[in-house]
PDB file of N, CA and C in Angstrom:
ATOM      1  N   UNK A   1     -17.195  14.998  12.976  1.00  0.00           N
ATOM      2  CA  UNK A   1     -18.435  14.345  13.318  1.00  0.00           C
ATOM      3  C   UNK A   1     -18.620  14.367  14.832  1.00  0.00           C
ATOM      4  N   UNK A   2     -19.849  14.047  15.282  1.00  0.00           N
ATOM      5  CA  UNK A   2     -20.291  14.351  16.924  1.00  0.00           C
ATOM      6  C   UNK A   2     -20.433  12.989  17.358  1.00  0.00           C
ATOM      7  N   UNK A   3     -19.610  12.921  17.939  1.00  0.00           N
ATOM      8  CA  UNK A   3     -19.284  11.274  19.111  1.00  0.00           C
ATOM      9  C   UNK A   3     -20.780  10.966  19.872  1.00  0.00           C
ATOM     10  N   UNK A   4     -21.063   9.793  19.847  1.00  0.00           N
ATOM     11  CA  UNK A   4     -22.491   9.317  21.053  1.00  0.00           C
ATOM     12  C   UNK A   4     -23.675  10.115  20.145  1.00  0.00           C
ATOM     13  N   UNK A   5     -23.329  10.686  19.102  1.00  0.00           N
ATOM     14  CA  UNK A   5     -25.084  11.017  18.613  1.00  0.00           C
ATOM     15  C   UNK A   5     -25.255   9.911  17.285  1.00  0.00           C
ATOM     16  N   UNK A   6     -26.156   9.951  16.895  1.00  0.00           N
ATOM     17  CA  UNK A   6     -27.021   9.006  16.321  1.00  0.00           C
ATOM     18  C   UNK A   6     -27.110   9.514  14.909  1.00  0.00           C
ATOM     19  N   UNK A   7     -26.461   9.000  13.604  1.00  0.00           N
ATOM     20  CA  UNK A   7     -26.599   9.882  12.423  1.00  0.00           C
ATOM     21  C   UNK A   7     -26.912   9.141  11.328  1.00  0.00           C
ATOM     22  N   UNK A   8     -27.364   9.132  10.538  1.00  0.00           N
ATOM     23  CA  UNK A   8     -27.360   8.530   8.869  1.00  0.00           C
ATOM     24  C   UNK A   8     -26.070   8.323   8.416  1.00  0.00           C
ATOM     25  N   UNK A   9     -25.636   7.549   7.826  1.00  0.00           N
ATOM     26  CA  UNK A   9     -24.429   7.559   6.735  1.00  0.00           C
ATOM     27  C   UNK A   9     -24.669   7.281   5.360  1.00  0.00           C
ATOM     28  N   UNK A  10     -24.257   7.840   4.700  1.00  0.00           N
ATOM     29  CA  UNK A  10     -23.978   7.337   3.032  1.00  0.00           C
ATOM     30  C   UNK A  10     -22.786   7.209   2.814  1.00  0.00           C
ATOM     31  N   UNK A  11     -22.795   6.483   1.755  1.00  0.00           N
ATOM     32  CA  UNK A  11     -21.141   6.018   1.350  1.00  0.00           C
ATOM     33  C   UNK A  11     -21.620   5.936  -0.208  1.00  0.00           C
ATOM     34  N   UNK A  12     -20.405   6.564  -1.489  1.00  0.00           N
ATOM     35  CA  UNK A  12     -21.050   7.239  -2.252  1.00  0.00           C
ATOM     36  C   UNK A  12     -20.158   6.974  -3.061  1.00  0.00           C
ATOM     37  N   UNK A  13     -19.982   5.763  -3.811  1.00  0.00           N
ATOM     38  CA  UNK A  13     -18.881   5.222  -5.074  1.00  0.00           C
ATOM     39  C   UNK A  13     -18.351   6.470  -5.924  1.00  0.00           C
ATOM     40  N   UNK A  14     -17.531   6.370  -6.053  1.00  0.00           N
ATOM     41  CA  UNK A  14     -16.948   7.815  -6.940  1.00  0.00           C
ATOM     42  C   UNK A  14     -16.253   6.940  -7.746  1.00  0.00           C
ATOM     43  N   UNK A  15     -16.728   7.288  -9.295  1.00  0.00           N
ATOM     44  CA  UNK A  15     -15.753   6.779 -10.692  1.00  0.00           C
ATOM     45  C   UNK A  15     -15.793   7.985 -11.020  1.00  0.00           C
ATOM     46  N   UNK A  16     -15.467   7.527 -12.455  1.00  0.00           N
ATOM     47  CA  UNK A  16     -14.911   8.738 -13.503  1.00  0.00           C
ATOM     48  C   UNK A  16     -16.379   8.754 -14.035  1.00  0.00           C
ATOM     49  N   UNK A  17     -17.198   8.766 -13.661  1.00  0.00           N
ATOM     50  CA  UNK A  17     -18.677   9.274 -14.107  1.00  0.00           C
ATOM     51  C   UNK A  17     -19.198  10.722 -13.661  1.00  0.00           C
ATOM     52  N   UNK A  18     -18.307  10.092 -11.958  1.00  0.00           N
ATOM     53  CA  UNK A  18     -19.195  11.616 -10.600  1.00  0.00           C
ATOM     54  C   UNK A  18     -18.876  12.193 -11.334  1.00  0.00           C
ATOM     55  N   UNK A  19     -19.333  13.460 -10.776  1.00  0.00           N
ATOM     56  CA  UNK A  19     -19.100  14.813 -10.367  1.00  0.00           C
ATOM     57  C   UNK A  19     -19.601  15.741  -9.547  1.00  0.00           C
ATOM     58  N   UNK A  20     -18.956  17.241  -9.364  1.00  0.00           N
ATOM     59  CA  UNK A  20     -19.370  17.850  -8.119  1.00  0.00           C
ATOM     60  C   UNK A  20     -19.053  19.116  -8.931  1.00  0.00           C
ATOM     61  N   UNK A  21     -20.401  19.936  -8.168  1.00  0.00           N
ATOM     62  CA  UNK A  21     -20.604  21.309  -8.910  1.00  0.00           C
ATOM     63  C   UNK A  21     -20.870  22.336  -7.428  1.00  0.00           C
ATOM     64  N   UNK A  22     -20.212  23.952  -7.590  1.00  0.00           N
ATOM     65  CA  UNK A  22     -20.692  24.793  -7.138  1.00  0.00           C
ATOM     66  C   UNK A  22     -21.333  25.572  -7.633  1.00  0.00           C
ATOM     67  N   UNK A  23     -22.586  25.630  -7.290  1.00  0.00           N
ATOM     68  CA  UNK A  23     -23.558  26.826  -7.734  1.00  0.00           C
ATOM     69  C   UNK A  23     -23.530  28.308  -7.151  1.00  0.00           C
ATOM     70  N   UNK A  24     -23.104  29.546  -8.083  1.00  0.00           N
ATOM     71  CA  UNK A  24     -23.560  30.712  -6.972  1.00  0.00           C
ATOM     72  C   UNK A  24     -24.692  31.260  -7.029  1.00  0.00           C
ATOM     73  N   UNK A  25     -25.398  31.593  -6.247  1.00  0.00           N
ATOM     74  CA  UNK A  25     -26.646  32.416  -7.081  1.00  0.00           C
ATOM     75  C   UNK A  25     -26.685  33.855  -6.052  1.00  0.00           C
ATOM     76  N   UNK A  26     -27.477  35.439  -6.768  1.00  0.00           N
ATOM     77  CA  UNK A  26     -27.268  36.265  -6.468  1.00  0.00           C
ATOM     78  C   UNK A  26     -27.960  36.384  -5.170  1.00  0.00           C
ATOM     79  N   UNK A  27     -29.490  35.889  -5.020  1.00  0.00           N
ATOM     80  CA  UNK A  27     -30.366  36.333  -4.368  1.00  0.00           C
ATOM     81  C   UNK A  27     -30.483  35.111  -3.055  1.00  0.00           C
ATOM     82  N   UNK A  28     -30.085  34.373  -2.889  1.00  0.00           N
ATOM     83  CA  UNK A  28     -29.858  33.067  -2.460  1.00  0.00           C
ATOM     84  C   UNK A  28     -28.330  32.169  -1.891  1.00  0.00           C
ATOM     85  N   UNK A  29     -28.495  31.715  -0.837  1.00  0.00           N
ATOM     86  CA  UNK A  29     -26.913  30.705  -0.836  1.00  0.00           C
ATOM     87  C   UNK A  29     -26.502  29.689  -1.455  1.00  0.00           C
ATOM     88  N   UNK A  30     -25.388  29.391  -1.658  1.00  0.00           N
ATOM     89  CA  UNK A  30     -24.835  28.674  -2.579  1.00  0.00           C
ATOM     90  C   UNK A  30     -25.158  27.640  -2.340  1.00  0.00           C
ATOM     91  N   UNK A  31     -25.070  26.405  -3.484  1.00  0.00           N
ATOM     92  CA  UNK A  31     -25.294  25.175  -3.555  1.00  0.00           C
ATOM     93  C   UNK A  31     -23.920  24.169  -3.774  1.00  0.00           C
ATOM     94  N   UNK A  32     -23.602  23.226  -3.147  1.00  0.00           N
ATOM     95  CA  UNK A  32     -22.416  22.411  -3.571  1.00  0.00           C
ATOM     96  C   UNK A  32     -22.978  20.899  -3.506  1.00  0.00           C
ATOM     97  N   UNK A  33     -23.194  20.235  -4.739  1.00  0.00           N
ATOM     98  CA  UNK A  33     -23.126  18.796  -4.873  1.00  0.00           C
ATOM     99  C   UNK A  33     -22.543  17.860  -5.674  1.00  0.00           C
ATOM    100  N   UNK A  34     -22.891  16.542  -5.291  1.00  0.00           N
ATOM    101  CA  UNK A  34     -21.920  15.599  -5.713  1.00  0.00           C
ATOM    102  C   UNK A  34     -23.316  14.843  -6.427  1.00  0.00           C
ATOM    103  N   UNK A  35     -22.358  14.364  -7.753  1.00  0.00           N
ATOM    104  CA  UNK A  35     -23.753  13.466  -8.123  1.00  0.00           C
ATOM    105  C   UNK A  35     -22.712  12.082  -8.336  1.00  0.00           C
ATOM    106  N   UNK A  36     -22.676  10.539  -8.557  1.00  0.00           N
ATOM    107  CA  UNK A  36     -22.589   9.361  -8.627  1.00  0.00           C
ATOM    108  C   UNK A  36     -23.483   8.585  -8.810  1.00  0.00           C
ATOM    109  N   UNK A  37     -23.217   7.976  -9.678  1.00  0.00           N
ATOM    110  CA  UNK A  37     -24.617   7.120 -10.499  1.00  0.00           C
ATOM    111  C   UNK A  37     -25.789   7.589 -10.013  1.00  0.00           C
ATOM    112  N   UNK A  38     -27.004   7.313 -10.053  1.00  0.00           N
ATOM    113  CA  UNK A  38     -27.727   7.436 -10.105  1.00  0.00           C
ATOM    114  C   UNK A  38     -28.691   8.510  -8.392  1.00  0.00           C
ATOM    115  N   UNK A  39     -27.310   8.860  -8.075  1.00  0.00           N
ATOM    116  CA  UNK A  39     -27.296   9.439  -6.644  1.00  0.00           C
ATOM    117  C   UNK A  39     -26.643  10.999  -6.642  1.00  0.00           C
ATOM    118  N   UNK A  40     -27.283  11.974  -6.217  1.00  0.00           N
ATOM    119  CA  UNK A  40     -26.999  13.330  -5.959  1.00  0.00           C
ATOM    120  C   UNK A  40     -27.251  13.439  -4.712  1.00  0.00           C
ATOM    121  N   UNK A  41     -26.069  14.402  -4.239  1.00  0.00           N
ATOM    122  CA  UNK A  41     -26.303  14.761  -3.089  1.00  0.00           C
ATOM    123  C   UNK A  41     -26.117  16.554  -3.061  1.00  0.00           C
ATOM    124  N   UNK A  42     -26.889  17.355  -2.367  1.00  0.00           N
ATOM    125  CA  UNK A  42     -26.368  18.578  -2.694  1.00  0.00           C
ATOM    126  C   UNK A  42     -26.857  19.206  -1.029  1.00  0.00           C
ATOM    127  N   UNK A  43     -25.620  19.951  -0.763  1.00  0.00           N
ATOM    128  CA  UNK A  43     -25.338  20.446   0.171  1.00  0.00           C
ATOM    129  C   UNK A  43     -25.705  21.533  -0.062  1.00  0.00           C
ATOM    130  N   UNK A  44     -26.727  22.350   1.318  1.00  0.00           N
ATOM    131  CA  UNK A  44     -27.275  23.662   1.094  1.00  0.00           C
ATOM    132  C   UNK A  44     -27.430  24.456   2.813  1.00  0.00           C
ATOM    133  N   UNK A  45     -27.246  25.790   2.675  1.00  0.00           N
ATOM    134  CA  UNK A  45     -27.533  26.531   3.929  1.00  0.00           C
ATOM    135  C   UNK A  45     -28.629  27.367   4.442  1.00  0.00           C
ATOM    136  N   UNK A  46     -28.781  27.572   5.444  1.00  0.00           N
ATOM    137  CA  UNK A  46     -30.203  28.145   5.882  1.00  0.00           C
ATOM    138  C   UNK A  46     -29.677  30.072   5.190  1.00  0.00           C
ATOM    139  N   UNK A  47     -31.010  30.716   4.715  1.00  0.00           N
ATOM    140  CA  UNK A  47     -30.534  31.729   3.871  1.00  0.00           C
ATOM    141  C   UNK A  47     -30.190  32.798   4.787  1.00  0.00           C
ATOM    142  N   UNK A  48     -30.238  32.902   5.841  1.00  0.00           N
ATOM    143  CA  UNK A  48     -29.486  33.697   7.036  1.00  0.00           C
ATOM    144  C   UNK A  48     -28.397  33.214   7.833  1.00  0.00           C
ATOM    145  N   UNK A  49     -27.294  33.347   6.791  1.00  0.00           N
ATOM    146  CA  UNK A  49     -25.570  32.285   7.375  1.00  0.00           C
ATOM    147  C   UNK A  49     -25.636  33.351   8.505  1.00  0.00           C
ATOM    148  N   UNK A  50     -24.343  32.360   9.506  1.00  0.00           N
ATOM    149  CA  UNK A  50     -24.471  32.535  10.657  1.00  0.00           C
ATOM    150  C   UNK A  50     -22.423  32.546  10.607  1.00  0.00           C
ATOM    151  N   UNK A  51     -21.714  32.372  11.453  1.00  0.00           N
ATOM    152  CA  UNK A  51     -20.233  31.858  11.369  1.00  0.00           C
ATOM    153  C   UNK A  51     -20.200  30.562  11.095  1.00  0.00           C
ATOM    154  N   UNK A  52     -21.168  29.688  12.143  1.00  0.00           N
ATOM    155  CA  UNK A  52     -20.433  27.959  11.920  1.00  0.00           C
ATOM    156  C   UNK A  52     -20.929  28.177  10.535  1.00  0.00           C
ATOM    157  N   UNK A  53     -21.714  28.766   9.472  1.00  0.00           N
ATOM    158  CA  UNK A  53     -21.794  28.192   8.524  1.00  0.00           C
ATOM    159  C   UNK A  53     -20.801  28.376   7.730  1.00  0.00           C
ATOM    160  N   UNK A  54     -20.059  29.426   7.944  1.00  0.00           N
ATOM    161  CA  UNK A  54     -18.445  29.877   7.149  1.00  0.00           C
ATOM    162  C   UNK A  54     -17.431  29.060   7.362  1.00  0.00           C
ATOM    163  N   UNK A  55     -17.412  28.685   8.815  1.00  0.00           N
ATOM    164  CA  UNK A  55     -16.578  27.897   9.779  1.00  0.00           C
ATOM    165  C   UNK A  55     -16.872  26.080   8.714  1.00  0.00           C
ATOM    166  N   UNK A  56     -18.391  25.957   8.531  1.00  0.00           N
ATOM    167  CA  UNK A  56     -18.454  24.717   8.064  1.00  0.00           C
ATOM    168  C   UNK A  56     -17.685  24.824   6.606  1.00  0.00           C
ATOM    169  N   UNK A  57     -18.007  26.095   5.552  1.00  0.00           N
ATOM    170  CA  UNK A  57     -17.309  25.595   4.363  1.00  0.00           C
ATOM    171  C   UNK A  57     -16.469  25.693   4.471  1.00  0.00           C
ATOM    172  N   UNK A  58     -15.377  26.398   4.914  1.00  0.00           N
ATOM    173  CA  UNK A  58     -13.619  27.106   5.258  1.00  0.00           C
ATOM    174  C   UNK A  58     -13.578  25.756   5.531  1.00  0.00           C
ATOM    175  N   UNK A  59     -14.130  24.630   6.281  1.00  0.00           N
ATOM    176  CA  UNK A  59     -13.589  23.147   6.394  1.00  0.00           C
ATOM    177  C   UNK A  59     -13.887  22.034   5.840  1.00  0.00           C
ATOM    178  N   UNK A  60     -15.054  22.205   5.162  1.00  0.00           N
ATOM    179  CA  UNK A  60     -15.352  21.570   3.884  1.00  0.00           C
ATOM    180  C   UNK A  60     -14.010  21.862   2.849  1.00  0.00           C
ATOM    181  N   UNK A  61     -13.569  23.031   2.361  1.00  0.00           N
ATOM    182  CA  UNK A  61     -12.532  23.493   1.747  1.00  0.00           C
ATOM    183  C   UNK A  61     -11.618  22.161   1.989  1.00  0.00           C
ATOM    184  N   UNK A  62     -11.435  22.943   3.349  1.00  0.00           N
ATOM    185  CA  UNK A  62      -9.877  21.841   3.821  1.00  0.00           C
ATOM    186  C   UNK A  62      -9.772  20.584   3.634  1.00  0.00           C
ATOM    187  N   UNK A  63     -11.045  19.794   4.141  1.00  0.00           N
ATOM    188  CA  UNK A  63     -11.107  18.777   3.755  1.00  0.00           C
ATOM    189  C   UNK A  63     -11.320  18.288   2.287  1.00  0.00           C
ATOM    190  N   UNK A  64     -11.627  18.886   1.609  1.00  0.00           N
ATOM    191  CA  UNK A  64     -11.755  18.208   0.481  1.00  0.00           C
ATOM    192  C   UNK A  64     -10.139  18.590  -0.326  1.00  0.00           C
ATOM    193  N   UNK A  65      -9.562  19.614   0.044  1.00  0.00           N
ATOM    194  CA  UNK A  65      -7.958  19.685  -0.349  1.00  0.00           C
ATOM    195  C   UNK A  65      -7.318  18.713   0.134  1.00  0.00           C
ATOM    196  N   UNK A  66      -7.849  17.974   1.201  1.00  0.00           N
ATOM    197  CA  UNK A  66      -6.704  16.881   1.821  1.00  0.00           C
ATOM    198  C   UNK A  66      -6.951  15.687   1.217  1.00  0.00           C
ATOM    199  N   UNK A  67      -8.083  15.350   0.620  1.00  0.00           N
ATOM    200  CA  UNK A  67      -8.946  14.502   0.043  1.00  0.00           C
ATOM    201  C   UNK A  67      -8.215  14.184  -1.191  1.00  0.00           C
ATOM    202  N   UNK A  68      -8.276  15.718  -1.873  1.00  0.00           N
ATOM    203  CA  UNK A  68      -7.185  15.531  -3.158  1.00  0.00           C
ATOM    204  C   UNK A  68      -6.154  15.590  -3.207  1.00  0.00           C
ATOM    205  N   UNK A  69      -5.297  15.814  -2.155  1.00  0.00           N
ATOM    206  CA  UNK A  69      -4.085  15.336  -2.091  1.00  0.00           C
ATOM    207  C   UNK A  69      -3.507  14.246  -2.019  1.00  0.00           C
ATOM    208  N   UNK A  70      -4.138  13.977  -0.994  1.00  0.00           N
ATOM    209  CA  UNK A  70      -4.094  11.988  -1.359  1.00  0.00           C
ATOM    210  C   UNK A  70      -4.660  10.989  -2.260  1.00  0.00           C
ATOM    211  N   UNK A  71      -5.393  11.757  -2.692  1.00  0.00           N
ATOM    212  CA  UNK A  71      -5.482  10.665  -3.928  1.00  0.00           C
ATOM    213  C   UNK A  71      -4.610  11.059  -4.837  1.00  0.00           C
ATOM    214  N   UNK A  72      -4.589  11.889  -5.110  1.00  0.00           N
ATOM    215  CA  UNK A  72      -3.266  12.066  -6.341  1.00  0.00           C
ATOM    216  C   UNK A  72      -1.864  11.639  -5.883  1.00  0.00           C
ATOM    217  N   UNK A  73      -1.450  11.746  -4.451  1.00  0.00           N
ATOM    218  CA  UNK A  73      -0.509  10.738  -3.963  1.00  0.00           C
ATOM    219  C   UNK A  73      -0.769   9.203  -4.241  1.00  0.00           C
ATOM    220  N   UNK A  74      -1.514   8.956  -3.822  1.00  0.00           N
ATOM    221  CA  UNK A  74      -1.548   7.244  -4.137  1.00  0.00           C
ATOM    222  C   UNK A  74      -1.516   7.383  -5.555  1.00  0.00           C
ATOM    223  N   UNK A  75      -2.344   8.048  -6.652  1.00  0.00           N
ATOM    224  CA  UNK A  75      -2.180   7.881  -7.761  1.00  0.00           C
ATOM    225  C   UNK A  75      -0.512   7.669  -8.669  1.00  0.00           C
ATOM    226  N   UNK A  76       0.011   9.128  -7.657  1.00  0.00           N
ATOM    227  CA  UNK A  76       1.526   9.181  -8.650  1.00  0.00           C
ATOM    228  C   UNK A  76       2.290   8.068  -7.952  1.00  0.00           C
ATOM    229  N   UNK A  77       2.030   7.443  -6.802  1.00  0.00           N
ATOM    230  CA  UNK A  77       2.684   6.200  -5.993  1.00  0.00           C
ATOM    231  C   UNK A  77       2.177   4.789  -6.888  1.00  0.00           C
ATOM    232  N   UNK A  78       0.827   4.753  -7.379  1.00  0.00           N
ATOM    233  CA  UNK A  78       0.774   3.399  -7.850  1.00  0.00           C
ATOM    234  C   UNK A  78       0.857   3.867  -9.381  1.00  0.00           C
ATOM    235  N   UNK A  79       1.137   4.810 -10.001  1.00  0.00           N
ATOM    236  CA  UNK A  79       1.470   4.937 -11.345  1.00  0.00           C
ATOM    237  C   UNK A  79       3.130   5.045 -11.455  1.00  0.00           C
ATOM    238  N   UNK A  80       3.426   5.099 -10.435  1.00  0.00           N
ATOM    239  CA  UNK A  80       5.254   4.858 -10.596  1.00  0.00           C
ATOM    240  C   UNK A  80       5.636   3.532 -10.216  1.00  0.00           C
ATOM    241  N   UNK A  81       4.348   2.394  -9.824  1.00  0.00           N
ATOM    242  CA  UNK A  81       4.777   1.031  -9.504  1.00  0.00           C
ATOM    243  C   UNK A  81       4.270  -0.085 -11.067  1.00  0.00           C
ATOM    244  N   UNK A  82       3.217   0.761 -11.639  1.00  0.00           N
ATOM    245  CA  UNK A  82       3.129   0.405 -12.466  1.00  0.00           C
ATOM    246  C   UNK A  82       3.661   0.618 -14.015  1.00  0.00           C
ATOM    247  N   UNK A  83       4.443   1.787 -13.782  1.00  0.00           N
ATOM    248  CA  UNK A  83       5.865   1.888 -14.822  1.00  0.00           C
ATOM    249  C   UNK A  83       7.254   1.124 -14.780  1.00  0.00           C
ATOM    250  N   UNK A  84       6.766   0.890 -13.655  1.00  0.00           N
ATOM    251  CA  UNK A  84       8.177   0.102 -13.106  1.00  0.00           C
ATOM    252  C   UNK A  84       7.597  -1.548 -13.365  1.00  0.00           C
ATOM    253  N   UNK A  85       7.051  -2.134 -13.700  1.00  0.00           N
ATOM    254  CA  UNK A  85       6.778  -2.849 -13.668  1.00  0.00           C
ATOM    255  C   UNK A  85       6.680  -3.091 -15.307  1.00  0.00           C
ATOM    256  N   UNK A  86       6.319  -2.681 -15.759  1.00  0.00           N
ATOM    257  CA  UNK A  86       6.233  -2.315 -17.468  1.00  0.00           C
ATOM    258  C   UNK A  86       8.022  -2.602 -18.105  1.00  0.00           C
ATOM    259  N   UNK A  87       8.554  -2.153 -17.118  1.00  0.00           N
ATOM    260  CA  UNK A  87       9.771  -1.797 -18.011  1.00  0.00           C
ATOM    261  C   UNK A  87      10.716  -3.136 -17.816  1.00  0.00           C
ATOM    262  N   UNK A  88      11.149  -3.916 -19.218  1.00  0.00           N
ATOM    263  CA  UNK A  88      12.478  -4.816 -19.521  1.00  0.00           C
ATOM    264  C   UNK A  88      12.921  -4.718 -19.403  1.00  0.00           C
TER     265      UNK A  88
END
């Protein structure tokens, strides 16, 4: 994100409802969104990519791999506190 500029935020509940889809299409750039209740968001590029726009998904990528890494860490961390806790 860009320090001292001025931006919108959303903040975007994620259950076991979301989901997130990539679209390819032949003639056109790709589409990637997230939908949550009653909220979609879909991420799109100007149809003459440039690098930052490669540069942006190659880190979209990353970030969203780091995203799922940690949650499935906390997951297998609080599903091994709650086996342990289960057990007589």
């Amino acid at each position: 994100m860009m320090a001292g500029r001025r931006m919108s935020a959303l903040t975007l509940p994620i259950d076991g409802y979301a989901s997130s889809e990539f679209r390819a299409f032949t003639s056109r750039t790709p589409l990637f969104s997230v939908a949550a209740g009653r909220v979609l968001v879909t991420l799109t590029l100007p149809e003459r990519l440039h690098a930052e726009d490669v540069e942006f998904a190659r880190n979209l990528a990353e970030q969203a791999a780091a995203y799922a890494a940690e949650v499935e860490r906390m997951y297998r961390s609080a599903s091994g506190r709650l086996g342990k806790g289960r057990a007589a």
